[in-house]
N, C-alpha and C. Protein backbone atom coordinates (compact mmCIF):
# COMPACT_ATOMS: atom_id res chain seq x y z
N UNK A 1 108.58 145.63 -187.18
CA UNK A 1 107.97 144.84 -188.23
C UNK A 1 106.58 145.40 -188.50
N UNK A 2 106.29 145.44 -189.92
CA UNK A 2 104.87 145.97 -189.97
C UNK A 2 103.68 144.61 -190.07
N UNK A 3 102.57 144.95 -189.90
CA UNK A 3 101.64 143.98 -189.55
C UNK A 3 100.55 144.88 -190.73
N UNK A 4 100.18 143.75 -191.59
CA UNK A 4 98.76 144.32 -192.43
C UNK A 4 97.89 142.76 -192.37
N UNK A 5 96.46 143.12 -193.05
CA UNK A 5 95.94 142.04 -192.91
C UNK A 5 95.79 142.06 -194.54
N UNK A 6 95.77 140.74 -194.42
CA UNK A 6 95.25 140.13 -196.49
C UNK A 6 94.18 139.70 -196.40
N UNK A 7 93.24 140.19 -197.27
CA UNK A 7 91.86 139.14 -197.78
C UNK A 7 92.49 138.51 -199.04
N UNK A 8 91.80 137.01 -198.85
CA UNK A 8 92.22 136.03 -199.71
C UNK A 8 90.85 135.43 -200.36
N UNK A 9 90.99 134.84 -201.45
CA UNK A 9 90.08 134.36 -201.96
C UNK A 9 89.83 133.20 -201.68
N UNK A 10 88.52 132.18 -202.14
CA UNK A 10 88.45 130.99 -200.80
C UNK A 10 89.19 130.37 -201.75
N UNK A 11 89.97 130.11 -202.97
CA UNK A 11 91.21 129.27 -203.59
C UNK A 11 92.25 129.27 -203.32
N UNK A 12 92.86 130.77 -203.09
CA UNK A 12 93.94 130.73 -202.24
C UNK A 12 94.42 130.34 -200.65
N UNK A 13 93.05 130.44 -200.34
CA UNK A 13 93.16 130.43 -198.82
C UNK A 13 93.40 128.76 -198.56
N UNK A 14 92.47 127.82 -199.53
CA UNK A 14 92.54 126.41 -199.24
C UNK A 14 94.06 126.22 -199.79
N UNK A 15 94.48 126.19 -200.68
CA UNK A 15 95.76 125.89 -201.23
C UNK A 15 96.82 126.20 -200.18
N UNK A 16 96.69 127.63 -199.40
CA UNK A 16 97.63 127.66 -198.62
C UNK A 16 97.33 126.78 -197.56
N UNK A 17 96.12 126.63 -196.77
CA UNK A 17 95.60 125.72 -195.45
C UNK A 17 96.21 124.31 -196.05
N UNK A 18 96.41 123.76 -197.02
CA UNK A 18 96.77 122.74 -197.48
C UNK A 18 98.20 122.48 -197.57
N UNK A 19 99.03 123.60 -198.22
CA UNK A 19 100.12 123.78 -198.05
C UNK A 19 100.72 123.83 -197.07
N UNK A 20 100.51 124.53 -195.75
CA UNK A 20 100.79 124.54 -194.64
C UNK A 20 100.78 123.50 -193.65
N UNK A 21 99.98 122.92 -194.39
CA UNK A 21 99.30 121.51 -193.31
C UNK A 21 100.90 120.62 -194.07
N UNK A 22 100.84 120.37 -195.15
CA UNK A 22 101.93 119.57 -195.47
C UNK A 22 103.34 119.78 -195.30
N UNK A 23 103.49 121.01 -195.51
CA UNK A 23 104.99 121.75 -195.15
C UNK A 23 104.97 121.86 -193.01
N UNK A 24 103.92 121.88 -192.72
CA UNK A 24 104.08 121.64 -191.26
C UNK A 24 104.46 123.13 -190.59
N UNK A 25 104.01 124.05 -191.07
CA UNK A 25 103.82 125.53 -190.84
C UNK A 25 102.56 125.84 -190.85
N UNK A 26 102.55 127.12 -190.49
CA UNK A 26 101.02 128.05 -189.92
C UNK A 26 100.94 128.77 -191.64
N UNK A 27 99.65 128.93 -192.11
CA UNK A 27 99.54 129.85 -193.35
C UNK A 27 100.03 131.27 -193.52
N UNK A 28 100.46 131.82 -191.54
CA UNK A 28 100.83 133.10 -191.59
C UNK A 28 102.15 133.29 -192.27
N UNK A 29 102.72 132.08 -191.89
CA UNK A 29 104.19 131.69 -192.22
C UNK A 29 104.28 131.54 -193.63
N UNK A 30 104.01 130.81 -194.54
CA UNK A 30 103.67 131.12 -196.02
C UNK A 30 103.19 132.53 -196.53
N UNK A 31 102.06 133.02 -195.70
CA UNK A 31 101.66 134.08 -196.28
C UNK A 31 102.70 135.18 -196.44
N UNK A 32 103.69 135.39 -195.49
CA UNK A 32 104.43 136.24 -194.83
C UNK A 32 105.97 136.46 -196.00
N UNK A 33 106.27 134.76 -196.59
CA UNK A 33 107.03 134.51 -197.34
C UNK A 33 106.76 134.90 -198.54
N UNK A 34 105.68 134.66 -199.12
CA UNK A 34 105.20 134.82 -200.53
C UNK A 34 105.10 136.24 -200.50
N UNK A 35 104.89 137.36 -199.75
CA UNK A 35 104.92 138.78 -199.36
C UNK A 35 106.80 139.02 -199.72
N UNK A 36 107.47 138.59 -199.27
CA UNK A 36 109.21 138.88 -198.77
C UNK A 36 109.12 138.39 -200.48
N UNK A 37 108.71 137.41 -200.46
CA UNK A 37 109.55 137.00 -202.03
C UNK A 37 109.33 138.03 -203.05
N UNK A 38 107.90 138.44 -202.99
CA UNK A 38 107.01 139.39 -203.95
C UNK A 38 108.14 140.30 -203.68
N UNK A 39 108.46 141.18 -202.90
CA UNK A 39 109.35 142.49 -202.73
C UNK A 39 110.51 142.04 -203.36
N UNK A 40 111.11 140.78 -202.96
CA UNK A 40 112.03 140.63 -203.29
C UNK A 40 112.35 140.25 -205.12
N UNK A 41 111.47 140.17 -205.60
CA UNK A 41 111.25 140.12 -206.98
C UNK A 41 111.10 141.19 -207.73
N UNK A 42 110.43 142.05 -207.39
CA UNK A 42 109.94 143.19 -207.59
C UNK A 42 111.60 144.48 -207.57
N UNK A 43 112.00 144.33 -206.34
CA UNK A 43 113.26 145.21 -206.73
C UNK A 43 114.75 144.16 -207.12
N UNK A 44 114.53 143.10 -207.39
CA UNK A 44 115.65 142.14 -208.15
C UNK A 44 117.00 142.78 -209.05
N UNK A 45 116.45 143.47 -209.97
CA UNK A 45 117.08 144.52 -210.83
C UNK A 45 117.67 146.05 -210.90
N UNK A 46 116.60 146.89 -209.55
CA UNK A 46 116.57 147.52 -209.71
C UNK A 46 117.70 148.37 -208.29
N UNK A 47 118.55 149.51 -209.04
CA UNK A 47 119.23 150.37 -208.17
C UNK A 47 118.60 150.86 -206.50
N UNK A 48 117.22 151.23 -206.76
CA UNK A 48 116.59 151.94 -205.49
C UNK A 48 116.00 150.80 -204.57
N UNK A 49 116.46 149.64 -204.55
CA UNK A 49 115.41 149.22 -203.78
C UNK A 49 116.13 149.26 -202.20
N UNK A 50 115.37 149.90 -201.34
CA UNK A 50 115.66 150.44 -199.95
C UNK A 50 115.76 149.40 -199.15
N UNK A 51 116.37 147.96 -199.24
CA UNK A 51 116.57 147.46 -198.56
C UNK A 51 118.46 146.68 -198.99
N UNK A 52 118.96 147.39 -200.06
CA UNK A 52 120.37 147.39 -200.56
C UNK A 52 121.03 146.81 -199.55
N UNK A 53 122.25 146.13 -199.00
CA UNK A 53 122.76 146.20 -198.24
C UNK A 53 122.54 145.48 -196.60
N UNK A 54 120.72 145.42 -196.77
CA UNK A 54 120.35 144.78 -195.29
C UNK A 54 120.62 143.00 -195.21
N UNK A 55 120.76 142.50 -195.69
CA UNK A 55 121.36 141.59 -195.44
C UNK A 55 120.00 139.84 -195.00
N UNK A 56 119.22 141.15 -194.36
CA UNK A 56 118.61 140.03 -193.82
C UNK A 56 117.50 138.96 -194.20
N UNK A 57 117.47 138.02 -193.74
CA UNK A 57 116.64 136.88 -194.25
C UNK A 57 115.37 136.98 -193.67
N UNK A 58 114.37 136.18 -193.90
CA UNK A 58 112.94 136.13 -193.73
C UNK A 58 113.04 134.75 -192.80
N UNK A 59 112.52 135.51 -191.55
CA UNK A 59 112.66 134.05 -190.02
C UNK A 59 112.03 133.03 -191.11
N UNK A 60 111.27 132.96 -191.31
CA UNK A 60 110.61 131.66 -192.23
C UNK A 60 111.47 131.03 -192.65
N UNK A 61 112.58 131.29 -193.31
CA UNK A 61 113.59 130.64 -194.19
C UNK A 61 114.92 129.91 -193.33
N UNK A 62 114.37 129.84 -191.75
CA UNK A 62 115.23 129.13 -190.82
C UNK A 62 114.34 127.70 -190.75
N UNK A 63 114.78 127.14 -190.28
CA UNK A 63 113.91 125.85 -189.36
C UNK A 63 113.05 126.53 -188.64
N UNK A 64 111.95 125.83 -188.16
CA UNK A 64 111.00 125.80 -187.38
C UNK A 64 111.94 126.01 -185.93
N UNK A 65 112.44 125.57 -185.58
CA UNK A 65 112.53 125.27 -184.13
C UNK A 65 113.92 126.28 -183.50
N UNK A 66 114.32 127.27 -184.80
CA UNK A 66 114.84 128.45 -184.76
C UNK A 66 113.75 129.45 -184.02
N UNK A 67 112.98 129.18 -184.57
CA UNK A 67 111.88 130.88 -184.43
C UNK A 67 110.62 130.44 -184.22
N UNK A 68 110.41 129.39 -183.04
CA UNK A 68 109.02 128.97 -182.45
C UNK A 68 108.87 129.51 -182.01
């Protein structure tokens, strides 16, 4: 798994601290999703996208108490 860091702006950052607090997840956990979705939007249409075939889901998109 690759690991980068995000700078966020202080609007996004509260919205997510807020979000997280209500959805009952960590912001890494949102942050991490909204990243998977972005890719996953991004090659939606398209022939090359290098993940064709992998199948796999984003731990986020289990329950919590899957992947504590």
């Amino acid at each position: 798994m690759t690991y980068i860091t995000v700078i966020l702006d202080i609007a996004t950052e509260a919205r997510l601290r807020q979000a997280a607090e209500e959805l009952d997840r960590r912001v890494e956990d949102l942050a991490e999703l909204a990243i998977a979705e972005a890719a996953a939007a991004y090659y939606a249409k398209r022939a090359d996208d290098p993940a064709i075939g992998m199948g796999v889901l984003h731990p986020i998109l289990f329950p919590s108490e899957l992947h504590a």
